[in-house]
C-alpha atoms as a PDB file:
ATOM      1  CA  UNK A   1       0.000   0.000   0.000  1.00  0.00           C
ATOM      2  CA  UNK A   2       1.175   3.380  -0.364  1.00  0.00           C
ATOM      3  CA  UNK A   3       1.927   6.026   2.112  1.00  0.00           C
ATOM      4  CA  UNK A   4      -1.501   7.557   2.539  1.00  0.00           C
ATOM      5  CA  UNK A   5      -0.093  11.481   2.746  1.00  0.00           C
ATOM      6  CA  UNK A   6       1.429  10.906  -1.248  1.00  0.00           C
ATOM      7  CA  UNK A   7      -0.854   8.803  -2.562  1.00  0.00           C
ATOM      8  CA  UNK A   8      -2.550  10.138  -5.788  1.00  0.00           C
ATOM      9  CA  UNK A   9      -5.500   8.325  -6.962  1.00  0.00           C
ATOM     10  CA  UNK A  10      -4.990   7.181 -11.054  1.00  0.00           C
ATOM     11  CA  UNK A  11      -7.495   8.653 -13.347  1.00  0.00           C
ATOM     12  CA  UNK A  12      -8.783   4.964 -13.158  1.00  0.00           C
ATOM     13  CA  UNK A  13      -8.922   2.415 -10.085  1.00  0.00           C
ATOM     14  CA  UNK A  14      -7.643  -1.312 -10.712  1.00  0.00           C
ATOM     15  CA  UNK A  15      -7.710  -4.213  -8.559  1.00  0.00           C
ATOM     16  CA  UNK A  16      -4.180  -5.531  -8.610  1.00  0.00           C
ATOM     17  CA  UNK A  17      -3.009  -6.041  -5.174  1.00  0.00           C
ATOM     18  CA  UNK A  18      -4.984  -6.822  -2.079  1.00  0.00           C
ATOM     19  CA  UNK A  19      -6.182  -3.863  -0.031  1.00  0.00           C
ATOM     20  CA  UNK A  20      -4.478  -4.921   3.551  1.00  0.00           C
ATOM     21  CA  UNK A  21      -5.915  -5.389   6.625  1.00  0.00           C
ATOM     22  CA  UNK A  22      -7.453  -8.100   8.564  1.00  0.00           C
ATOM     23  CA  UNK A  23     -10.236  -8.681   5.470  1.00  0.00           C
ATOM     24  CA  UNK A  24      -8.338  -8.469   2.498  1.00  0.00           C
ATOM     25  CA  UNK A  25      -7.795 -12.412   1.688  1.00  0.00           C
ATOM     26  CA  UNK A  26     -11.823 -12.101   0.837  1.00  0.00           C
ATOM     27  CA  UNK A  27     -12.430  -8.574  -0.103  1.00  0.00           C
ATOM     28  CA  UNK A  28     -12.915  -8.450  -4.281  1.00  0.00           C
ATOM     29  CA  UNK A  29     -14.527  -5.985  -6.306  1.00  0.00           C
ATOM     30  CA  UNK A  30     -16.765  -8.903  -8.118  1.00  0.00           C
ATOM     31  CA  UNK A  31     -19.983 -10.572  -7.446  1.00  0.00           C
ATOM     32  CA  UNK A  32     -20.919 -14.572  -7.624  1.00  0.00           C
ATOM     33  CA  UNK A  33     -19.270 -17.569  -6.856  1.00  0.00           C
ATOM     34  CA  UNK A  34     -15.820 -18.508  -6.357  1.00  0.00           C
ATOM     35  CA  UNK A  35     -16.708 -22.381  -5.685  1.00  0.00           C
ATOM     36  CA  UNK A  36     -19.215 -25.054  -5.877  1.00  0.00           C
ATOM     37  CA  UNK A  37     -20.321 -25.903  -2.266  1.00  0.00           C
ATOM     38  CA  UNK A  38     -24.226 -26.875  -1.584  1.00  0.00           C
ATOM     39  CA  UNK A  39     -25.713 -25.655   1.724  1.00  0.00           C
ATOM     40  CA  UNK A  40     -26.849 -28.036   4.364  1.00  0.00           C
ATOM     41  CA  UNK A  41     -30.251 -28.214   4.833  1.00  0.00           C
ATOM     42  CA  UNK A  42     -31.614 -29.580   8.610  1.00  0.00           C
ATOM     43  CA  UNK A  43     -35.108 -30.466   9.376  1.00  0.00           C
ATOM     44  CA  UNK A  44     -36.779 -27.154  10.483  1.00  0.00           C
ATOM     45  CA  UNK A  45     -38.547 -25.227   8.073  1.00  0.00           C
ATOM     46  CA  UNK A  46     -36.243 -22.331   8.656  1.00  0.00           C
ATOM     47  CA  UNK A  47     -32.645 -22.916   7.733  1.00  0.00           C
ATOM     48  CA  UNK A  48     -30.183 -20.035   8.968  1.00  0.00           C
ATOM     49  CA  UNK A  49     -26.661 -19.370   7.380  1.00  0.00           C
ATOM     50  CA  UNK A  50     -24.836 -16.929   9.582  1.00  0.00           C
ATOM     51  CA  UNK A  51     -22.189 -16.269  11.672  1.00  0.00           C
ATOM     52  CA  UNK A  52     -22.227 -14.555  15.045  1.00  0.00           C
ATOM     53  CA  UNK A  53     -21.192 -10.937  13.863  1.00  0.00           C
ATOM     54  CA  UNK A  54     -23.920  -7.813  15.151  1.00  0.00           C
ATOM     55  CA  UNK A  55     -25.571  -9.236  11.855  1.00  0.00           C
ATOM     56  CA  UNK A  56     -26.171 -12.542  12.523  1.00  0.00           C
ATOM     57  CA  UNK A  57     -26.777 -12.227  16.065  1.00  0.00           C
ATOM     58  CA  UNK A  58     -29.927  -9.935  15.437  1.00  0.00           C
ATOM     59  CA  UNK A  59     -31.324 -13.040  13.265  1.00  0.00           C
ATOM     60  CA  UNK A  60     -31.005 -15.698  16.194  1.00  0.00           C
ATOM     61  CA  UNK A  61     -31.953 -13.239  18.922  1.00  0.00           C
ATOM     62  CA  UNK A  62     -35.160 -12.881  17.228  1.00  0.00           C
ATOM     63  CA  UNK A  63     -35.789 -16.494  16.792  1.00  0.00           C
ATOM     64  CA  UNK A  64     -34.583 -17.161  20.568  1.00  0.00           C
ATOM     65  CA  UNK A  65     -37.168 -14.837  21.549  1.00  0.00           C
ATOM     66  CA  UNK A  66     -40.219 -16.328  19.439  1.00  0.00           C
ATOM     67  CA  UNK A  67     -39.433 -19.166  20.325  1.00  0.00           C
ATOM     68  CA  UNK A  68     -39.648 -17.788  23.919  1.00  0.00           C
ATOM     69  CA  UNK A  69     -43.338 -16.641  23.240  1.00  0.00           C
ATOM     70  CA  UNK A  70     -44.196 -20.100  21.841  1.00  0.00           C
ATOM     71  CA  UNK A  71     -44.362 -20.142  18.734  1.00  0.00           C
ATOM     72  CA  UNK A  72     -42.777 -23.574  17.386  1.00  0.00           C
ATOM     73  CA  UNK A  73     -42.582 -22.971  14.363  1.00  0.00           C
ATOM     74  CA  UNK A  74     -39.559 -20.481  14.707  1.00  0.00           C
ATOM     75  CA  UNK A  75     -37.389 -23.796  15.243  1.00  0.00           C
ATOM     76  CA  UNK A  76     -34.726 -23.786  12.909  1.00  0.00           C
ATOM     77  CA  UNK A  77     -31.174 -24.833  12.162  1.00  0.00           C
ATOM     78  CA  UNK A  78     -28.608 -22.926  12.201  1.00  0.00           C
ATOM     79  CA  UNK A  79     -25.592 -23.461  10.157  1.00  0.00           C
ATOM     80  CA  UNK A  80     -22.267 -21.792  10.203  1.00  0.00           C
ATOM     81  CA  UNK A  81     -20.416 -19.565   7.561  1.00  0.00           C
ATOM     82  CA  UNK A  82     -17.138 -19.137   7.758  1.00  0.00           C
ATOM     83  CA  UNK A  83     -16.587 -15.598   6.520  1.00  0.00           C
ATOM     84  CA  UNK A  84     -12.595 -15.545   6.882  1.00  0.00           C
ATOM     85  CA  UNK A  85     -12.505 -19.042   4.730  1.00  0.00           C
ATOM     86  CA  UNK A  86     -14.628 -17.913   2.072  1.00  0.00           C
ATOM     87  CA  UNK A  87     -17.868 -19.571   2.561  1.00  0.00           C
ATOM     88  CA  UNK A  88     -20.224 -16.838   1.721  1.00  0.00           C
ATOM     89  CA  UNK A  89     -18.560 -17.625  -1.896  1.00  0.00           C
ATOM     90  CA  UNK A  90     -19.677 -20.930  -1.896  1.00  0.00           C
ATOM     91  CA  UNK A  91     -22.156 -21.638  -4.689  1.00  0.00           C
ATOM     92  CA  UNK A  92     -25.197 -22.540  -2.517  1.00  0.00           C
ATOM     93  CA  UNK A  93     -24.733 -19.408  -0.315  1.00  0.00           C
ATOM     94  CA  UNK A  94     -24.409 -17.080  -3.364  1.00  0.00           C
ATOM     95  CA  UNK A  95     -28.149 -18.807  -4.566  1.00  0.00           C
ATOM     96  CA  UNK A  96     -29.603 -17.689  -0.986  1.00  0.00           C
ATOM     97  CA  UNK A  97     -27.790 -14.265  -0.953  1.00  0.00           C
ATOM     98  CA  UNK A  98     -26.226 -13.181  -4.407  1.00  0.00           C
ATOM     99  CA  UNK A  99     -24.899 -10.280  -1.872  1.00  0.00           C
ATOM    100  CA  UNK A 100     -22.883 -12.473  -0.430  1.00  0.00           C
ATOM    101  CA  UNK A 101     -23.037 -11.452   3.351  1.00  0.00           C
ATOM    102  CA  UNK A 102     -24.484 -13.178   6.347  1.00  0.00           C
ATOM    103  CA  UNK A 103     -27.139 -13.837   7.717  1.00  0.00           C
ATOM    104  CA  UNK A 104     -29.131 -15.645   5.253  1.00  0.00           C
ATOM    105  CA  UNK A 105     -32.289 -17.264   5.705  1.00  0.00           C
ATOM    106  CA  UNK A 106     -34.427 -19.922   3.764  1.00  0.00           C
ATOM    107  CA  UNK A 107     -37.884 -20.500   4.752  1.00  0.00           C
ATOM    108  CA  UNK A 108     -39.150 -24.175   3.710  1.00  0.00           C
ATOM    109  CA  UNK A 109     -42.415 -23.789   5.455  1.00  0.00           C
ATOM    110  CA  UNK A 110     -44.502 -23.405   2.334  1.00  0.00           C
ATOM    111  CA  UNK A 111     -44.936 -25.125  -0.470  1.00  0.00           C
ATOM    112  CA  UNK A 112     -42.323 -22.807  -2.349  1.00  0.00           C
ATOM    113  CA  UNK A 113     -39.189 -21.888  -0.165  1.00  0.00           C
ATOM    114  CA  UNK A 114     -38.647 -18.205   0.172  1.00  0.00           C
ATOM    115  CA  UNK A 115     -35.082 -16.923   0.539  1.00  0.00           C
ATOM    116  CA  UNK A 116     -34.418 -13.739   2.832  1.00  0.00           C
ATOM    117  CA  UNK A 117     -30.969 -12.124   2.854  1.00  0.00           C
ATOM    118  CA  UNK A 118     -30.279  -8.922   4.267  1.00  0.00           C
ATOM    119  CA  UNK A 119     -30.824  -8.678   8.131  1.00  0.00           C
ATOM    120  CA  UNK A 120     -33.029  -5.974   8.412  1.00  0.00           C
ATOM    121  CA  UNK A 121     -35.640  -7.666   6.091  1.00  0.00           C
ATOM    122  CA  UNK A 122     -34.792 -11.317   7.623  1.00  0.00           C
ATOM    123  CA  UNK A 123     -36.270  -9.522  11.200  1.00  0.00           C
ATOM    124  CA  UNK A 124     -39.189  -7.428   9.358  1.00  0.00           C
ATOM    125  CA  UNK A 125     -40.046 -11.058   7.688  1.00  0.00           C
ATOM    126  CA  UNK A 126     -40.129 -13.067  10.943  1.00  0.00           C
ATOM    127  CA  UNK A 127     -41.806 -10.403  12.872  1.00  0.00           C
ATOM    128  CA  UNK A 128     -44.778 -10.473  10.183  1.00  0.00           C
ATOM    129  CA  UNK A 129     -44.722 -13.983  10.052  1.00  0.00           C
ATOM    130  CA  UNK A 130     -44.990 -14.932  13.387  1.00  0.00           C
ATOM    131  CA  UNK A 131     -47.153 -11.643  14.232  1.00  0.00           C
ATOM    132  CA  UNK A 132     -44.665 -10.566  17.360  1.00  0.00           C
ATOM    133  CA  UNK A 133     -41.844  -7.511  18.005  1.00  0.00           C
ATOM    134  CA  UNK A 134     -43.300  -5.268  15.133  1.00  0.00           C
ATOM    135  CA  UNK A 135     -46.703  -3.176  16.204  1.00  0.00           C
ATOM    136  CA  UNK A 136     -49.815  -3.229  14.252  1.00  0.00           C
ATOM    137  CA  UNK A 137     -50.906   0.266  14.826  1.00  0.00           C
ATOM    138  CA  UNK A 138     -49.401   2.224  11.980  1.00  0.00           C
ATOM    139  CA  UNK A 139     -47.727   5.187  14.273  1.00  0.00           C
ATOM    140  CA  UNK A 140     -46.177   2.972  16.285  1.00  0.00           C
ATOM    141  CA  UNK A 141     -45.603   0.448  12.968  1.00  0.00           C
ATOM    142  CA  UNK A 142     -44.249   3.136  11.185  1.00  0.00           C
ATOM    143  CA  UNK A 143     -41.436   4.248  14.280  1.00  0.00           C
ATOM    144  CA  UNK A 144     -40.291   0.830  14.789  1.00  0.00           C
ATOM    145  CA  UNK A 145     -39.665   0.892  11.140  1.00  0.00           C
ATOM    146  CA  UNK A 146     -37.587   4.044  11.357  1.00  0.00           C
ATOM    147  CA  UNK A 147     -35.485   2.978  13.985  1.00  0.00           C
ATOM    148  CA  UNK A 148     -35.200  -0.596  12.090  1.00  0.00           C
ATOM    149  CA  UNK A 149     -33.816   1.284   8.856  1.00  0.00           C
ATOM    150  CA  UNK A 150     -31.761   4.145  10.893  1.00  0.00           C
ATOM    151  CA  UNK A 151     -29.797   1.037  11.848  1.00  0.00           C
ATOM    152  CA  UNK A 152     -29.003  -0.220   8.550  1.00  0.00           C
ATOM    153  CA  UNK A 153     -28.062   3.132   7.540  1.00  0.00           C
ATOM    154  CA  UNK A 154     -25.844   4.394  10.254  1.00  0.00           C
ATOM    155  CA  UNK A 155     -23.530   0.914  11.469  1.00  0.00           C
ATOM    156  CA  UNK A 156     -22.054   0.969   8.067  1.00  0.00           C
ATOM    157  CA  UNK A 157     -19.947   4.048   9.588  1.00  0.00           C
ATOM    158  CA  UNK A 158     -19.674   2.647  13.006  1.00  0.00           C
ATOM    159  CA  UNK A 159     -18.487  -1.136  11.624  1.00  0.00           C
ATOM    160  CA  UNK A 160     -16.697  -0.126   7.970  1.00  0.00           C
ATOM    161  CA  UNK A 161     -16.063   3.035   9.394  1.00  0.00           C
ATOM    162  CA  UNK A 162     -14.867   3.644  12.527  1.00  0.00           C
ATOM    163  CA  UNK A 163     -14.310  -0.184  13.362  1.00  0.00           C
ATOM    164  CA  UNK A 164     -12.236  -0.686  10.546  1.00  0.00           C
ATOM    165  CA  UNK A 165     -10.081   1.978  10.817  1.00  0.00           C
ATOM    166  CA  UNK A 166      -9.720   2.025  14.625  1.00  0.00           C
ATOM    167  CA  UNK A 167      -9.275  -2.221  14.537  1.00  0.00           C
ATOM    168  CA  UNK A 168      -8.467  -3.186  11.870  1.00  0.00           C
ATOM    169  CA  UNK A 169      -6.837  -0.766   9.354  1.00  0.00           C
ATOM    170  CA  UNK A 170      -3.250  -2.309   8.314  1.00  0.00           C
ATOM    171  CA  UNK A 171      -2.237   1.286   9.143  1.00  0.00           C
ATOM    172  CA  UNK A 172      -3.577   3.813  11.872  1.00  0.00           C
ATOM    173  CA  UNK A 173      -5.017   7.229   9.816  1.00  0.00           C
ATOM    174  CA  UNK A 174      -5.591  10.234  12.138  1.00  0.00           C
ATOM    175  CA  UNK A 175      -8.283  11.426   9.495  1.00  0.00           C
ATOM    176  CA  UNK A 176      -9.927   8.099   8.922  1.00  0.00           C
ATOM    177  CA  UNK A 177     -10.201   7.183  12.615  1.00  0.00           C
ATOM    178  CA  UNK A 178     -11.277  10.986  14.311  1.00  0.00           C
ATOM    179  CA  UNK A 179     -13.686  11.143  10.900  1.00  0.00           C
ATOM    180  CA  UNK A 180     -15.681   8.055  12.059  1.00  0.00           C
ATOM    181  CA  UNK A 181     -15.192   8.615  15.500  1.00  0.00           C
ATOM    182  CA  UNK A 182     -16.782  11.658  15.770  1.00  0.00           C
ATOM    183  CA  UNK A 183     -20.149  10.315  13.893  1.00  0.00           C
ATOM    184  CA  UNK A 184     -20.159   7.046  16.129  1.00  0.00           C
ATOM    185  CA  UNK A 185     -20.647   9.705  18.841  1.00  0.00           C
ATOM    186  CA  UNK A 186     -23.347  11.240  17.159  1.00  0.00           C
ATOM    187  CA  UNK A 187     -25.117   8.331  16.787  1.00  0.00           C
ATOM    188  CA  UNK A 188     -24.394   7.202  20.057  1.00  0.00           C
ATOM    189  CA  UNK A 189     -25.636  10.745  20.910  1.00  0.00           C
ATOM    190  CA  UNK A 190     -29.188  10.231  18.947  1.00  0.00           C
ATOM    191  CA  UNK A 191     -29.598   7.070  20.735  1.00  0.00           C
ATOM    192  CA  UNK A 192     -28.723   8.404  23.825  1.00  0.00           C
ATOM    193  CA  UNK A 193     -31.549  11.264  23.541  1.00  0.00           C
ATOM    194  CA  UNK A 194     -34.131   8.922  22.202  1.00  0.00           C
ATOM    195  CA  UNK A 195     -33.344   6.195  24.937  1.00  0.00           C
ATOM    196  CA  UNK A 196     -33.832   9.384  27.525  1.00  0.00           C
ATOM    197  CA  UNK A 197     -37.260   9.673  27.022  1.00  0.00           C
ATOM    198  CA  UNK A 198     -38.816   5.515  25.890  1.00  0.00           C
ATOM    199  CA  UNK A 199     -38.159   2.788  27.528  1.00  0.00           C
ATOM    200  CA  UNK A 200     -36.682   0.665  24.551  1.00  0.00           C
ATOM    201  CA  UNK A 201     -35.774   2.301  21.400  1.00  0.00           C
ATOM    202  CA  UNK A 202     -39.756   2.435  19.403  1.00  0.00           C
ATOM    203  CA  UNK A 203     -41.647   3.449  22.259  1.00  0.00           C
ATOM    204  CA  UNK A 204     -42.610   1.403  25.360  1.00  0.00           C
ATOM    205  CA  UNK A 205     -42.151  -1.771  23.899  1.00  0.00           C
ATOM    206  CA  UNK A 206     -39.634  -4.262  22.924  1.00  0.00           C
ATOM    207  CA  UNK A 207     -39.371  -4.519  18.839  1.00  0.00           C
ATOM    208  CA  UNK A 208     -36.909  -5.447  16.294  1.00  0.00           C
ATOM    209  CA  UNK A 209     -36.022  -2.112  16.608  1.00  0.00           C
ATOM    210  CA  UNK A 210     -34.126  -3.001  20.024  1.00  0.00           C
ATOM    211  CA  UNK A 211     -33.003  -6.696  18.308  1.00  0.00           C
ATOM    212  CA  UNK A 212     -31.590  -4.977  14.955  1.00  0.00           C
ATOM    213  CA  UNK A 213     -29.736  -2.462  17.030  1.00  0.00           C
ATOM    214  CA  UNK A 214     -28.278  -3.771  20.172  1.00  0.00           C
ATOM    215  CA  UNK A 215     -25.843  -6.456  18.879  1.00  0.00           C
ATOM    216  CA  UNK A 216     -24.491  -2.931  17.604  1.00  0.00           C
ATOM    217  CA  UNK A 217     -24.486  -0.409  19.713  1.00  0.00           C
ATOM    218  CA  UNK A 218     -25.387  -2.084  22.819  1.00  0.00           C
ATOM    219  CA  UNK A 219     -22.063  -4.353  21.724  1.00  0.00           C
ATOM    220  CA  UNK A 220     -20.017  -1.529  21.521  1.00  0.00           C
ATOM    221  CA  UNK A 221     -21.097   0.524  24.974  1.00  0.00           C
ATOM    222  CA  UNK A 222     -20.404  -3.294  26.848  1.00  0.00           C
ATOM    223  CA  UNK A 223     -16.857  -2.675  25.195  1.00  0.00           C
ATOM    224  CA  UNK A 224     -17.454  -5.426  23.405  1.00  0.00           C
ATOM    225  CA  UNK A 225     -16.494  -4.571  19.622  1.00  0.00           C
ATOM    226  CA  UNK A 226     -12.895  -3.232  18.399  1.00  0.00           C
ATOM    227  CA  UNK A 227     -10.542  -3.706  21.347  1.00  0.00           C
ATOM    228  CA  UNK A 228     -10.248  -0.139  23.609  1.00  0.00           C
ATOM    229  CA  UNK A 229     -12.884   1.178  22.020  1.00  0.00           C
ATOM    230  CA  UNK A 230     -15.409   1.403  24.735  1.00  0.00           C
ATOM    231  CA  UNK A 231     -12.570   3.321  26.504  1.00  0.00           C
ATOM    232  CA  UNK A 232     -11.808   5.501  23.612  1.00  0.00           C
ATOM    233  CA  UNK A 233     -15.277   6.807  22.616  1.00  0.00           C
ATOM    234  CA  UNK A 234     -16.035   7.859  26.313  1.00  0.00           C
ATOM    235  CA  UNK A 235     -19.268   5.480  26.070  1.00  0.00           C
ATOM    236  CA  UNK A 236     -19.811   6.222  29.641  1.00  0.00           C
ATOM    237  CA  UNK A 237     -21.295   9.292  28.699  1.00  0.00           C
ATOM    238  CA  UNK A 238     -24.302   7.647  27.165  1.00  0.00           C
ATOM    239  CA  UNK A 239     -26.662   6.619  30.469  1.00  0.00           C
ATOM    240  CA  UNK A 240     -29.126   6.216  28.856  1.00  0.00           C
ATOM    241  CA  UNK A 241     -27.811   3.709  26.047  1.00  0.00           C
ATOM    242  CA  UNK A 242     -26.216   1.624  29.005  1.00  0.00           C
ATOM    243  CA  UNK A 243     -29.302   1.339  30.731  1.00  0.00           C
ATOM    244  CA  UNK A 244     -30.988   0.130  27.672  1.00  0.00           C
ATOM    245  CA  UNK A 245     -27.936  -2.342  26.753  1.00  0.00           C
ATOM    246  CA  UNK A 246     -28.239  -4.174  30.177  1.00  0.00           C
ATOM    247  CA  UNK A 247     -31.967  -4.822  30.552  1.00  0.00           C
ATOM    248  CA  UNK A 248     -31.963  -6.037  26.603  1.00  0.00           C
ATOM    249  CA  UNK A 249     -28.859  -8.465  27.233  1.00  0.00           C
ATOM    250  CA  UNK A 250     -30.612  -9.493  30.496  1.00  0.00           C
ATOM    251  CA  UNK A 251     -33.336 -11.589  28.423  1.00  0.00           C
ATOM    252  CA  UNK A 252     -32.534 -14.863  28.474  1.00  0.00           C
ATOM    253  CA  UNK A 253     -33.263 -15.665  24.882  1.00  0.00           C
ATOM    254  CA  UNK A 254     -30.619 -12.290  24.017  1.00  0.00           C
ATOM    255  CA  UNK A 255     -28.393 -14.465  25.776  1.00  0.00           C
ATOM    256  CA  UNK A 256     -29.355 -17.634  23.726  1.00  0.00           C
ATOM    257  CA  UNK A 257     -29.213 -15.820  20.763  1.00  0.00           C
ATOM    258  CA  UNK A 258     -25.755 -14.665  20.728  1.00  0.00           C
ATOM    259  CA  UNK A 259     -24.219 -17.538  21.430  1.00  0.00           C
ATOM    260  CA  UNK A 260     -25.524 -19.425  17.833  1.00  0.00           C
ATOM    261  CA  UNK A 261     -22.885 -19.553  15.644  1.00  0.00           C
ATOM    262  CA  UNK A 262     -20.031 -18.121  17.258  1.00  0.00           C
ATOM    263  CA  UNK A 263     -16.841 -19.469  17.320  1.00  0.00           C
ATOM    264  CA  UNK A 264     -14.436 -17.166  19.170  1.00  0.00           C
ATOM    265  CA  UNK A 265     -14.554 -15.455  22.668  1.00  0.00           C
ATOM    266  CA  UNK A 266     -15.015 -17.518  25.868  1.00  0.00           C
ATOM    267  CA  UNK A 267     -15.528 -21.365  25.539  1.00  0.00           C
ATOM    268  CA  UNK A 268     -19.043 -21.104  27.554  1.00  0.00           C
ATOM    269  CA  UNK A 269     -20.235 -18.239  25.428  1.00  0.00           C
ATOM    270  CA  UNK A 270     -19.649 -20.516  21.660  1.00  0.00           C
ATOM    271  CA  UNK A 271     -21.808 -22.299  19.871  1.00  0.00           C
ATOM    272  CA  UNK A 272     -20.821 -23.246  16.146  1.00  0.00           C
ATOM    273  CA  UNK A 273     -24.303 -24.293  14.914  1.00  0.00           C
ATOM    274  CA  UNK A 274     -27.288 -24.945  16.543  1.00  0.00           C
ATOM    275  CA  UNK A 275     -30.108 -27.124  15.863  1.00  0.00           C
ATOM    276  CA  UNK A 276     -32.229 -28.503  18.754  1.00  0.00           C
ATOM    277  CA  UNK A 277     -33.366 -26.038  21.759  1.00  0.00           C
ATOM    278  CA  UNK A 278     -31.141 -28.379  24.028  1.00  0.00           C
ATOM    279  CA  UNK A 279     -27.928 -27.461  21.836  1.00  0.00           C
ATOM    280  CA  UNK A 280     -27.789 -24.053  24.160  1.00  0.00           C
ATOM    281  CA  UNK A 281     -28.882 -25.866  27.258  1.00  0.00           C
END
């Protein structure tokens, strides 16, 4: 890589080297498949293919919690993707998610599958389905949706943003790092004012809303994303977001939920795949 204070950028960009950084074995400027390799397929009607990153975990959070209310037919298997090998390449992944990110989720519980990629529409999807964590009356519908879609719009610059350039950067850029660090804050800051005056982050009750954005930002104030982080964006000065971070990961299914599909951290707190209810017993 070149020395960011004389690089010049060519009148036109090639990909000829790998970028650096922790990501660049599997970061490409192409679509599609690199591989033939089928996906698994268990014997719920829902069939997950994620990884334990703030994405995935939103996906099994929500499922740990319908399940929670009852409903049995939110059972599902849940396989893992390997994002450092190159799974998400793999030619059955690409046919759920032509995106190629996690999660991904196929629903066999009809008499035509339906694929679901993106996480924000896997939990809008679920929530309809199973008729739980997204109001019905259409003020409240339609603030739950804000939130929902404020998160997919602003942890782009907190996670290929600020976490990449604080964590993960093969280089540490004053500009890079104090430009994302500074809107982290003010999004910590929005959160912090909204969480001052509601209970969870829609209104009074809990919604996908709370599910799509703690793994997040409720990660990141419980220092739990990008090292010294926690430490280096003050997050003590959001009360209000730490109060709302503890009484979400105090559900029992949150706790469930984030433990499908990871594979790093503390031995207790991993679970590769999951497939039976008992598997996180």
């Amino acid at each position: 890589m070149t020395d960011s204070s004389s690089y010049v950028p060519p009148k036109v960009w090639t990909w000829d080297t790998e970028s650096g950084g922790t990501f660049a074995s599997i970061n490409r400027p192409i679509a599609g498949a690199t591989h033939d390799k089928p996906l698994p397929v268990g014997k719920h009607p829902l069939q997950l293919y994620s990884l334990a990153t703030p994405n995935g975990q939103k996906v099994t959070i929500l499922l740990e919690e319908l399940l929670a209310l009852g409903h049995s037919g939110a059972e599902y298997d849940a396989w893992l993707i390997k994002i450092g090998d190159g799974d998400q390449f793999g030619s059955g992944f690409v046919a759920v998610n032509p995106n190629s990110k996690i999660p991904a989720l196929m629903d066999h519980s009809g008499t035509t599958p339906i694929r679901i990629f993106e996480s924000g529409a896997i939990l809008q999807y679920l929530a309809e389905k199973f008729g739980a964590f997204f109001p019905t009356e259409p003020a409240a519908r339609a603030e739950c949706l804000s939130w929902l879609f404020w998160q997919m719009g602003s942890a782009p610059y907190l996670g290929g943003g600020f976490g990449h350039f604080y964590a993960y950067a093969p280089s540490k850029m004053e500009y890079a790092i104090n430009r994302f660090a500074m809107e982290t804050k003010r999004q910590l800051d929005v959160l912090n004012q909204r969480l001052a005056v509601s209970e969870y982050i829609a209104g009074d009750e809990y919604t996908i809303a709370d599910i799509a954005i703690w793994p997040w930002y409720g990660g990141l104030v419980k220092g739990r994303l990008y090292g010294e982080s926690a430490q280096f964006l003050s997050v003590h000065e959001y009360k209000h977001v730490l109060r709302w971070a503890e009484a979400i990961e105090a559900r029992p299914a949150v706790q469930r939920g984030r433990r499908v599909n990871r594979v790093s951290g503390e031995p207790h707190e991993q679970l590769a795949e999951r497939h039976e209810a008992s598997d996180l017993d």
